[in-house]
C-alpha atoms as a PDB file:
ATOM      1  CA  UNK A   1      15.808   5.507 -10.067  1.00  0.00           C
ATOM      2  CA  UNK A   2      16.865   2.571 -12.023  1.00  0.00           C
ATOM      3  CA  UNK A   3      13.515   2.276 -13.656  1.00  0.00           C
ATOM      4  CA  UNK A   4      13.470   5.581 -15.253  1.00  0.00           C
ATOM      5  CA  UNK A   5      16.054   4.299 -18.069  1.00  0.00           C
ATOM      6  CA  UNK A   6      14.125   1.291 -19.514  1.00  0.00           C
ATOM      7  CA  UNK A   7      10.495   1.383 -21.439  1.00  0.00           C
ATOM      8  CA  UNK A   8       9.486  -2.462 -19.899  1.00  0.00           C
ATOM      9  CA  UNK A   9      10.423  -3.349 -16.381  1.00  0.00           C
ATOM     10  CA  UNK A  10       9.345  -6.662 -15.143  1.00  0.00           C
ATOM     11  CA  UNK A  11       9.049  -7.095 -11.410  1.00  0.00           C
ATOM     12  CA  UNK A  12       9.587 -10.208 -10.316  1.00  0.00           C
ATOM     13  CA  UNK A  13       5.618 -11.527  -8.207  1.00  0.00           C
ATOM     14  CA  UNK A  14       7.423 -14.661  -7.899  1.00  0.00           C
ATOM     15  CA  UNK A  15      10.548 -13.948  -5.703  1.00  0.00           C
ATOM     16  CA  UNK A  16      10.607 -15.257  -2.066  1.00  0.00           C
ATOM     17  CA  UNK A  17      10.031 -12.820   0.486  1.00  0.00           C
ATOM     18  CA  UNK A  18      13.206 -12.139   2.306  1.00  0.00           C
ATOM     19  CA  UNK A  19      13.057 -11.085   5.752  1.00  0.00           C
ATOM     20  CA  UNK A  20      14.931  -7.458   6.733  1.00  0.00           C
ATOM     21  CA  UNK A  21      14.173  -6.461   2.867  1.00  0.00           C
ATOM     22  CA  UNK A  22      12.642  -3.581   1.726  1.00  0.00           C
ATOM     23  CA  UNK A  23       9.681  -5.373   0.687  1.00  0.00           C
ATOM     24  CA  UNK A  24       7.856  -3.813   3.630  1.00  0.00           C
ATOM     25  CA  UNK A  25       9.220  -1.025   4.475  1.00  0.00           C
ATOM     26  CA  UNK A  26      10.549   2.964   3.402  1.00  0.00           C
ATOM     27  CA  UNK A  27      12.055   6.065   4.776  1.00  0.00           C
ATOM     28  CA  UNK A  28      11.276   8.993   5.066  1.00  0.00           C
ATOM     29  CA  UNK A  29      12.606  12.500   6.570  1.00  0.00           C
ATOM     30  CA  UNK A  30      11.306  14.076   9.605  1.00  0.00           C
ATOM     31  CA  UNK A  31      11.864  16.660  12.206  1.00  0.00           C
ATOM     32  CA  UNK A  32      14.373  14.090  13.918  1.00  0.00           C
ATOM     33  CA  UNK A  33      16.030  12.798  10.798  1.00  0.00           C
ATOM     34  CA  UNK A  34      15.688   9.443   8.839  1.00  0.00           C
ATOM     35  CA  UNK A  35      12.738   7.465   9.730  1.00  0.00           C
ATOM     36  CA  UNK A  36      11.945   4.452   8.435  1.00  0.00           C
ATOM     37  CA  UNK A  37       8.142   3.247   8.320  1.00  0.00           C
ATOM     38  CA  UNK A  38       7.405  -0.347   7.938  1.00  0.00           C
ATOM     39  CA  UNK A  39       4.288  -2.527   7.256  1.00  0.00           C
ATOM     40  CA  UNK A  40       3.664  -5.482   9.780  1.00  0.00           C
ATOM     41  CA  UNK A  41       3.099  -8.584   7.802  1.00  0.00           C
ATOM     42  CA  UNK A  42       0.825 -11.554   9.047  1.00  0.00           C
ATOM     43  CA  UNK A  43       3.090 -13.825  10.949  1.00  0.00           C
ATOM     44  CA  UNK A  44       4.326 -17.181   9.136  1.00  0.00           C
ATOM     45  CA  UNK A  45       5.705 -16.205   6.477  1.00  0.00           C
ATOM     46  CA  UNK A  46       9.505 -17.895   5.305  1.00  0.00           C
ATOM     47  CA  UNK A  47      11.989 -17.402   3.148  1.00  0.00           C
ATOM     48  CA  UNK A  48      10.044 -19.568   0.909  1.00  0.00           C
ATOM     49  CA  UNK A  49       6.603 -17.701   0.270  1.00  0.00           C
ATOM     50  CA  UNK A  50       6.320 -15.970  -2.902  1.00  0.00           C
ATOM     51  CA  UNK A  51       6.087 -12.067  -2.166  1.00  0.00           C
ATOM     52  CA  UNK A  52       2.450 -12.103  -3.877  1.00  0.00           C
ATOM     53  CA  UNK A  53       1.193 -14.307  -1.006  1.00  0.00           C
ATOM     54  CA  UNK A  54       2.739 -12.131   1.882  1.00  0.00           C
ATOM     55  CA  UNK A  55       0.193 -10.654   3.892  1.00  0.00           C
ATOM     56  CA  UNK A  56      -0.517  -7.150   5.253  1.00  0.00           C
ATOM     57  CA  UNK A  57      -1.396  -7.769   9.413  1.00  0.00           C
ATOM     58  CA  UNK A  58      -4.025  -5.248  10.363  1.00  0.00           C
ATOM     59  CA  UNK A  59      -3.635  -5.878  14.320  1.00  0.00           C
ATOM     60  CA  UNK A  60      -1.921  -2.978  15.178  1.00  0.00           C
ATOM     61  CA  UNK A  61      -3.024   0.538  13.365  1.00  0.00           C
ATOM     62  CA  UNK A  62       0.145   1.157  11.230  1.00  0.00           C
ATOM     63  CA  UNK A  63      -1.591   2.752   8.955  1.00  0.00           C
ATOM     64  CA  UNK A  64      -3.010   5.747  11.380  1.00  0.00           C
ATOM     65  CA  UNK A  65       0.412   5.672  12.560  1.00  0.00           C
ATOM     66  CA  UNK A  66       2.275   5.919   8.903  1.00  0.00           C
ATOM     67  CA  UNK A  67       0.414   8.342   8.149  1.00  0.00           C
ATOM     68  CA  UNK A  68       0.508  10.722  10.853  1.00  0.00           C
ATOM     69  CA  UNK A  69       4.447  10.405  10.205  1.00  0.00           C
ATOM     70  CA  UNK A  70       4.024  11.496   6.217  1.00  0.00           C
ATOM     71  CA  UNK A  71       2.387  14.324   7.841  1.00  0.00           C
ATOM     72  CA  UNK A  72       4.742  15.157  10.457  1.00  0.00           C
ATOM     73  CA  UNK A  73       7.433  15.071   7.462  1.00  0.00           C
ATOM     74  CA  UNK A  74       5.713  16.457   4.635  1.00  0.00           C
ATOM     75  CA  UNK A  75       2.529  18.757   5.865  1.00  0.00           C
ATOM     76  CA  UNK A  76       5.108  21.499   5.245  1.00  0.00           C
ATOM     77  CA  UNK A  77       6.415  20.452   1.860  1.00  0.00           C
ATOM     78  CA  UNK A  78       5.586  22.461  -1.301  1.00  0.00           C
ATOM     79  CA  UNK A  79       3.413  19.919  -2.694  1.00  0.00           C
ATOM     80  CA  UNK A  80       1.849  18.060  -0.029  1.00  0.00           C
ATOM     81  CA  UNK A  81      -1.759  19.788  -0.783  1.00  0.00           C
ATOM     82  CA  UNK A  82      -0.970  18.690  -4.551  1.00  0.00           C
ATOM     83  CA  UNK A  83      -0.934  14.769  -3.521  1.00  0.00           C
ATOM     84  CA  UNK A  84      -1.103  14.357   0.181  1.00  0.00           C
ATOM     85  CA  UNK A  85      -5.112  13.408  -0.208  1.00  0.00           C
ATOM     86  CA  UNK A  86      -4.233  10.400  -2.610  1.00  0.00           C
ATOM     87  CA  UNK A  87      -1.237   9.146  -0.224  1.00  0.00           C
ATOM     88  CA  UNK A  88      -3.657   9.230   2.566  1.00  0.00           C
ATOM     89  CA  UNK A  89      -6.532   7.310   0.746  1.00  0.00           C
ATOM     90  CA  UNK A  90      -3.999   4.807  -0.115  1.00  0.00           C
ATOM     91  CA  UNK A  91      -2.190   4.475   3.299  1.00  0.00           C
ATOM     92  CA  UNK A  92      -5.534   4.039   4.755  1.00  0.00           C
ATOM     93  CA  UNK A  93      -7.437   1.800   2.522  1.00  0.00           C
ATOM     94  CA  UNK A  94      -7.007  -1.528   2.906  1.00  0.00           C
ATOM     95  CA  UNK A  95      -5.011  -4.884   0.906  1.00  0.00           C
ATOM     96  CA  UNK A  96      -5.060  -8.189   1.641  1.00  0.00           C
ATOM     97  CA  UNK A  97      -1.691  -8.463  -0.126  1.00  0.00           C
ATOM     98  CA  UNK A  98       1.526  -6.310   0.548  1.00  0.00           C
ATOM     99  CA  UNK A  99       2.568  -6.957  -3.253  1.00  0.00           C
ATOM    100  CA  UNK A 100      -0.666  -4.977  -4.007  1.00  0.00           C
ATOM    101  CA  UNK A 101      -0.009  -2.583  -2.173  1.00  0.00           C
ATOM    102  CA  UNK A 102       3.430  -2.078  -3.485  1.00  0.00           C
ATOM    103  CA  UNK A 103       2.248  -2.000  -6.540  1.00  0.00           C
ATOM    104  CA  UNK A 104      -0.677   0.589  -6.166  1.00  0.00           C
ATOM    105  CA  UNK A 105       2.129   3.112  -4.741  1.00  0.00           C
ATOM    106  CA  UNK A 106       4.530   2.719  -7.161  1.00  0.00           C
ATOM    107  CA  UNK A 107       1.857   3.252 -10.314  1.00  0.00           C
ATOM    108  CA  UNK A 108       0.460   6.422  -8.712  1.00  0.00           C
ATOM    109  CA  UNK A 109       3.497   8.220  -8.070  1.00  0.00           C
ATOM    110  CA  UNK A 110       5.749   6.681 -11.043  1.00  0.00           C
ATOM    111  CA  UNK A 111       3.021   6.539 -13.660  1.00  0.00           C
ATOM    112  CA  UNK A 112       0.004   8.925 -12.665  1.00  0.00           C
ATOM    113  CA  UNK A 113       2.339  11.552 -11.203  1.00  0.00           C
ATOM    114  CA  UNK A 114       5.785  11.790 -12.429  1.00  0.00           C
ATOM    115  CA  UNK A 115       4.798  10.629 -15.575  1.00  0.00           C
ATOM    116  CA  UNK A 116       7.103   7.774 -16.291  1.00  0.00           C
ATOM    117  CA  UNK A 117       6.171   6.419 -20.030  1.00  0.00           C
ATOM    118  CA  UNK A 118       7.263   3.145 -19.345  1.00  0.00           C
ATOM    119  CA  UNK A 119       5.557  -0.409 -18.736  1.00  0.00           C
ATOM    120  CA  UNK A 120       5.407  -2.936 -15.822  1.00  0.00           C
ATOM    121  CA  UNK A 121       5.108  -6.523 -16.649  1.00  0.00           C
ATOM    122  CA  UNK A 122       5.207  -9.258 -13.941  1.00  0.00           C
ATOM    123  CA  UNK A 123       7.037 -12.391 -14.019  1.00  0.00           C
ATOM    124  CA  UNK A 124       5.794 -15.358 -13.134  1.00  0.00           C
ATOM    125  CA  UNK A 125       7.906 -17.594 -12.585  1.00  0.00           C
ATOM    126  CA  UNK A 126      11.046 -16.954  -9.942  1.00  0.00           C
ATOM    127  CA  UNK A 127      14.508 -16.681 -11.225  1.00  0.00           C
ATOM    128  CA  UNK A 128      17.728 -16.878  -8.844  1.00  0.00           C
ATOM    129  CA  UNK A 129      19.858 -13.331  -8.841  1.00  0.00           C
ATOM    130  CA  UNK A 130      22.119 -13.470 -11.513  1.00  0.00           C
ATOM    131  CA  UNK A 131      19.757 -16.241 -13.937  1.00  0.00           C
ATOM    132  CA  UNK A 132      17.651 -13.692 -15.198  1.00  0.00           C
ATOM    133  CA  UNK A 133      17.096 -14.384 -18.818  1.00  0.00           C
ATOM    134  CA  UNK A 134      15.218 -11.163 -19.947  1.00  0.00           C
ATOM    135  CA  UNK A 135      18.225  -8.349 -19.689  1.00  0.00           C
ATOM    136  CA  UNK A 136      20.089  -6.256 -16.898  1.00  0.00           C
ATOM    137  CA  UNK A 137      18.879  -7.957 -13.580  1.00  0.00           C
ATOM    138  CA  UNK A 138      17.914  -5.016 -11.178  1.00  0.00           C
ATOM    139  CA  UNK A 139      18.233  -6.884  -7.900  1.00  0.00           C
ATOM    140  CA  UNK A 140      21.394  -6.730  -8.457  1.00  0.00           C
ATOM    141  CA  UNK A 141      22.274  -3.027  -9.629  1.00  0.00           C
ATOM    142  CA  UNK A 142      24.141  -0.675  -7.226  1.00  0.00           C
ATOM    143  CA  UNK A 143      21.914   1.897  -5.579  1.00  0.00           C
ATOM    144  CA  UNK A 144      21.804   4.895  -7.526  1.00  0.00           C
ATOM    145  CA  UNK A 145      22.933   8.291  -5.800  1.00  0.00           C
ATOM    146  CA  UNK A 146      20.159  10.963  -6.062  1.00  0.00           C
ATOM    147  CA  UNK A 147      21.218  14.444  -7.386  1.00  0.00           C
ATOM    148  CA  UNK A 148      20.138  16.839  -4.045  1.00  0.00           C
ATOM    149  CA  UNK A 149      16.873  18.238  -4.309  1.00  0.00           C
ATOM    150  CA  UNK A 150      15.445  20.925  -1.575  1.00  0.00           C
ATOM    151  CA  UNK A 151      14.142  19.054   0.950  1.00  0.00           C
ATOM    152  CA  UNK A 152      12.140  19.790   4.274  1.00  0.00           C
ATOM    153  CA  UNK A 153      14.373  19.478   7.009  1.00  0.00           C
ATOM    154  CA  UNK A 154      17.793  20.316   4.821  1.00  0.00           C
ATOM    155  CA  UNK A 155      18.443  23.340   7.089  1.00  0.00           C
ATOM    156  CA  UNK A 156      18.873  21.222   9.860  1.00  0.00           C
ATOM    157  CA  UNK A 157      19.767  17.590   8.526  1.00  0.00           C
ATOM    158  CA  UNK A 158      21.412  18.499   5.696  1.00  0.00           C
ATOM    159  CA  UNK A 159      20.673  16.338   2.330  1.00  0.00           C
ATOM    160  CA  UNK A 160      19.521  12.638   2.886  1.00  0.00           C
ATOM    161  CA  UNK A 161      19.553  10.122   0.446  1.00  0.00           C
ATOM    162  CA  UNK A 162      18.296   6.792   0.226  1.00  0.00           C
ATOM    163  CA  UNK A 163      14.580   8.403   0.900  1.00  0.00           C
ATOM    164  CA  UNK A 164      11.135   7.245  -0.248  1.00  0.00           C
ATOM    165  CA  UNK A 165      10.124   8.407  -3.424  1.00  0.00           C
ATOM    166  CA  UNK A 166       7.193  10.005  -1.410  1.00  0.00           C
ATOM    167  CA  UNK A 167      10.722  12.921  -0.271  1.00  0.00           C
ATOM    168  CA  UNK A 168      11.002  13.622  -3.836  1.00  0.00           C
ATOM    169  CA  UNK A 169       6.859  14.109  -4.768  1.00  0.00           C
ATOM    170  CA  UNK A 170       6.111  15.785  -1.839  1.00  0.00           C
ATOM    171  CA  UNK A 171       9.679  17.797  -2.239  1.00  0.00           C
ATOM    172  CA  UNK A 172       9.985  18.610  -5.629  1.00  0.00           C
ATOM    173  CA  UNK A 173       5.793  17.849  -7.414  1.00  0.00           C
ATOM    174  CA  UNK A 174       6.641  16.806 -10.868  1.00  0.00           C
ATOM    175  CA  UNK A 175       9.445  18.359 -11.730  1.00  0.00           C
ATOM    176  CA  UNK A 176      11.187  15.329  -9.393  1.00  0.00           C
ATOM    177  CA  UNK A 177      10.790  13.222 -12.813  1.00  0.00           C
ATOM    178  CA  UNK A 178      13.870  15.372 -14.530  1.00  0.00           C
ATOM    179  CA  UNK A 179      16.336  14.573 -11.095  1.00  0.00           C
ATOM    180  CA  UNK A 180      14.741  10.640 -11.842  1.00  0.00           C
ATOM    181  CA  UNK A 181      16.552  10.937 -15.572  1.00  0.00           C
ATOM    182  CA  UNK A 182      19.310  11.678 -14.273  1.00  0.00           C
ATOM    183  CA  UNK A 183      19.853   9.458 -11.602  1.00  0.00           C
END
């Protein structure tokens, strides 16, 4: 995880929200393999509206539904009693804003739980990909391959990357932070 090299990391609250991003959604693995869980936004939105304006829709119950899934993937994982409570009280409580809600997750398990030392700042105003003024743009850096960790279904998937952070927690408890150096 890109993030686990720097000290300040800016995240950019003024980009436009691009449809089919990952803004909105994450995957996980479960009995059947990858899944991928993803947050229905209130309808409207463009390629135009800043991602701190998107909004979460609350007409269907994805977050019942998300959750049951973490628990279908993880109930079995060596440290799902260790943090499964906290994911579920923020699954289930609700944001107006899907920024906020991006952001809550990302502080809990980054900050509170794997311990990352480091800083987020926002930016305020929007810069293009490649104009950013402030260092190594990381919209643009190559995804990072994982070193293999146990994970719950290995036996029968074998490893998969490109998971939610939540595999690696859930998977791995705090010790995840040492594969996050090193990826």
């Amino acid at each position: 995880m890109a993030v686990w090299q720097h000290r300040m990391v800016y995240l950019d609250a003024a980009e436009h929200y691009q449809k089919g991003g990952l803004r909105n959604k994450c995957f996980i693995a479960g009995p059947n393999g990858m899944q991928r869980l993803s947050i229905p936004l209130v309808k409207g939105k463009h390629q135009q509206t800043p991602i701190r304006e998107v909004r979460i829709s609350y007409e269907e119950p994805w977050q019942r539904q998300h959750w049951r899934s973490i628990q279908a993937a993880y109930g079995n994982a060596p440290y799902f009693d260790h943090y499964g409570a906290d994911i579920e009280r923020i699954i289930l409580g609700k944001r107006e804003f899907l920024f906020d809600l991006n952001q809550e997750i990302t502080d809990y398990i980054l900050t509170r739980k794997l311990g990352w030392q480091g800083v987020f700042a926002l930016e305020e105003q929007y810069y293009r990909p490649g104009s950013w003024p402030k260092g190594q743009d990381g919209r643009k850096a190559p995804p990072l391959t994982p070193l293999p960790y146990p994970q719950v279904f290995q036996e029968k998937h074998g490893f998969i990357s490109g998971l939610s952070v939540l595999d690696l927690l859930f998977c791995c408890g705090k010790t995840g932070r040492e594969l996050l150096g090193h990826a």
